[in-house]
Protein backbone atom coordinates (compact mmCIF):
# COMPACT_ATOMS: atom_id res chain seq x y z
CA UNK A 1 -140.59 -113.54 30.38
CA UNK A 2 -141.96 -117.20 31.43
CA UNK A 3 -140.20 -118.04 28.33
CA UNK A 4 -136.96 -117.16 28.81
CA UNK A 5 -136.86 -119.35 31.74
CA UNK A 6 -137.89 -121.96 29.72
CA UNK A 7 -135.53 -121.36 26.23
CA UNK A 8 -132.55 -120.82 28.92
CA UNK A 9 -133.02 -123.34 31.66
CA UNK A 10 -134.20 -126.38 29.54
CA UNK A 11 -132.86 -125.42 25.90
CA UNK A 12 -136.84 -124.93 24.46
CA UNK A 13 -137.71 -123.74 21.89
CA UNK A 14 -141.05 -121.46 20.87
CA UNK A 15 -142.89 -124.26 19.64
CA UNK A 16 -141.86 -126.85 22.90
CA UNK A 17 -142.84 -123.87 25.03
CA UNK A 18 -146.24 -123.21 23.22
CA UNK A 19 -146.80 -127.21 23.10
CA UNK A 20 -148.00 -127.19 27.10
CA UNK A 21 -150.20 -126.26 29.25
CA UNK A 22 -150.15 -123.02 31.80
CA UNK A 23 -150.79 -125.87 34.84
CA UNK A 24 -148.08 -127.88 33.09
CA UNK A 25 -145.75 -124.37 32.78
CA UNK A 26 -146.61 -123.67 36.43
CA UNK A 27 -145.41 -127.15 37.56
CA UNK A 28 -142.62 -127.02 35.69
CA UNK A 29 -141.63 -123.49 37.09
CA UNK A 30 -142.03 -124.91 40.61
CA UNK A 31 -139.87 -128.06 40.19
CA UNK A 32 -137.22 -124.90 38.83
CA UNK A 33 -137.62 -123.12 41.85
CA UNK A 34 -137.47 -126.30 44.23
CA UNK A 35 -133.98 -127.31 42.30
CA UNK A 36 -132.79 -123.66 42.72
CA UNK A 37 -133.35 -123.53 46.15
CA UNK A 38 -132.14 -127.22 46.92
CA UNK A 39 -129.03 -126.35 44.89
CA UNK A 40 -128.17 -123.08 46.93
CA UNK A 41 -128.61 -124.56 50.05
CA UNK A 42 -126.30 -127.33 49.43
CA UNK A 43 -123.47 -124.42 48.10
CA UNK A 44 -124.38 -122.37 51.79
CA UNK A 45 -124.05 -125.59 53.74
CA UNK A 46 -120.52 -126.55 52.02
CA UNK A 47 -118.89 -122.73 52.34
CA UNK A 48 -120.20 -122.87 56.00
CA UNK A 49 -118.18 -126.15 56.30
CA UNK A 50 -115.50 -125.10 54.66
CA UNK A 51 -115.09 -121.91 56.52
CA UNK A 52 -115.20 -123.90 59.52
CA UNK A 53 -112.60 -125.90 59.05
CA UNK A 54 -110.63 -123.08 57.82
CA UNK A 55 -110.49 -121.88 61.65
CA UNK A 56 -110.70 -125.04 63.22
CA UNK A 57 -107.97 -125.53 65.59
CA UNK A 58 -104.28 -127.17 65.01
CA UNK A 59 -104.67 -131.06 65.39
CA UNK A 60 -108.79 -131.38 65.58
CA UNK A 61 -110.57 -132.88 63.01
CA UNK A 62 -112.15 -131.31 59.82
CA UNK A 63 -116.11 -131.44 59.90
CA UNK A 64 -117.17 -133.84 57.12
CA UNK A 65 -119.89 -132.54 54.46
CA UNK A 66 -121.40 -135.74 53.81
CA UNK A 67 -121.43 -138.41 56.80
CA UNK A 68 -121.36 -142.04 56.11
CA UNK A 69 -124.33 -144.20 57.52
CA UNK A 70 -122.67 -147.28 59.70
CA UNK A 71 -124.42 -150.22 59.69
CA UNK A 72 -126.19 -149.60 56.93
CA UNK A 73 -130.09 -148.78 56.75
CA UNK A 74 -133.25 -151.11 55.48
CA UNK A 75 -134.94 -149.64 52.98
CA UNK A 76 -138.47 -150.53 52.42
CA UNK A 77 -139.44 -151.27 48.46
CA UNK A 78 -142.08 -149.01 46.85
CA UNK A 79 -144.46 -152.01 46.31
CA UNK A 80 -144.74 -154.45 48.92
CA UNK A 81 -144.79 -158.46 47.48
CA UNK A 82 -147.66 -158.91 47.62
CA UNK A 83 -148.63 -156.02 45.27
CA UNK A 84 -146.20 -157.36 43.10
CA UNK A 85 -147.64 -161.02 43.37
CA UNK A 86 -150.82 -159.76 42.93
CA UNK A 87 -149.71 -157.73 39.63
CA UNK A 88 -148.10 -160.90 37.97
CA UNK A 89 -151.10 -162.73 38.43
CA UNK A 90 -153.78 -160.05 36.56
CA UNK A 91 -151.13 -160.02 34.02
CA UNK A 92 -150.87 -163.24 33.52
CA UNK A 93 -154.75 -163.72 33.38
CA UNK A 94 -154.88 -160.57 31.31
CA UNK A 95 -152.01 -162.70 29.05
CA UNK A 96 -154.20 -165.73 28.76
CA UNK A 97 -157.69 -163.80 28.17
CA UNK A 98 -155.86 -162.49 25.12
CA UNK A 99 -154.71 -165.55 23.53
């Protein structure tokens, strides 16, 4: 049954299915689910809008399904600089220990 899942949601084959892990299937099969679920909520939250502005009244506005951020937002970087500056310099120490 596990896979089916597999051979119709990701194209596998016996072998690719055979090739991992039951903690590997298991994650996999969770990051399914999680997509799934994401996916369906987004379709429930667009019909709801969509309804909505079905029977919205003559001359108001329709209700939007994505809203545009004014002003814009700062988004912090994954590594700060001086991780990065830190990084360059081990590799460039590891560069010159190899030569």
């Amino acid at each position: 049954m596990d896979f089916a899942v597999f051979a119709v949601k990701l194209s596998w084959s016996r072998a690719d299915y055979n090739a991992i892990t039951p903690m590997e299937r298991s994650f996999i099969l969770k990051e399914i689910e999680r997509q799934t679920v994401s996916e369906s909520e987004l379709i429930k939250g667009a019909v709801e809008l969509a309804i909505a502005n079905t029977h919205r009244k003559k001359g108001k506005a329709y209700k939007k399904l994505w809203k545009k951020i004014v002003g814009g937002r700062e988004v912090k970087p994954p590594i700060s600089k001086s991780e990065i500056n830190a990084l360059a310099k081990a590799l460039k120490e590891q560069a010159n220990m190899a030569l």
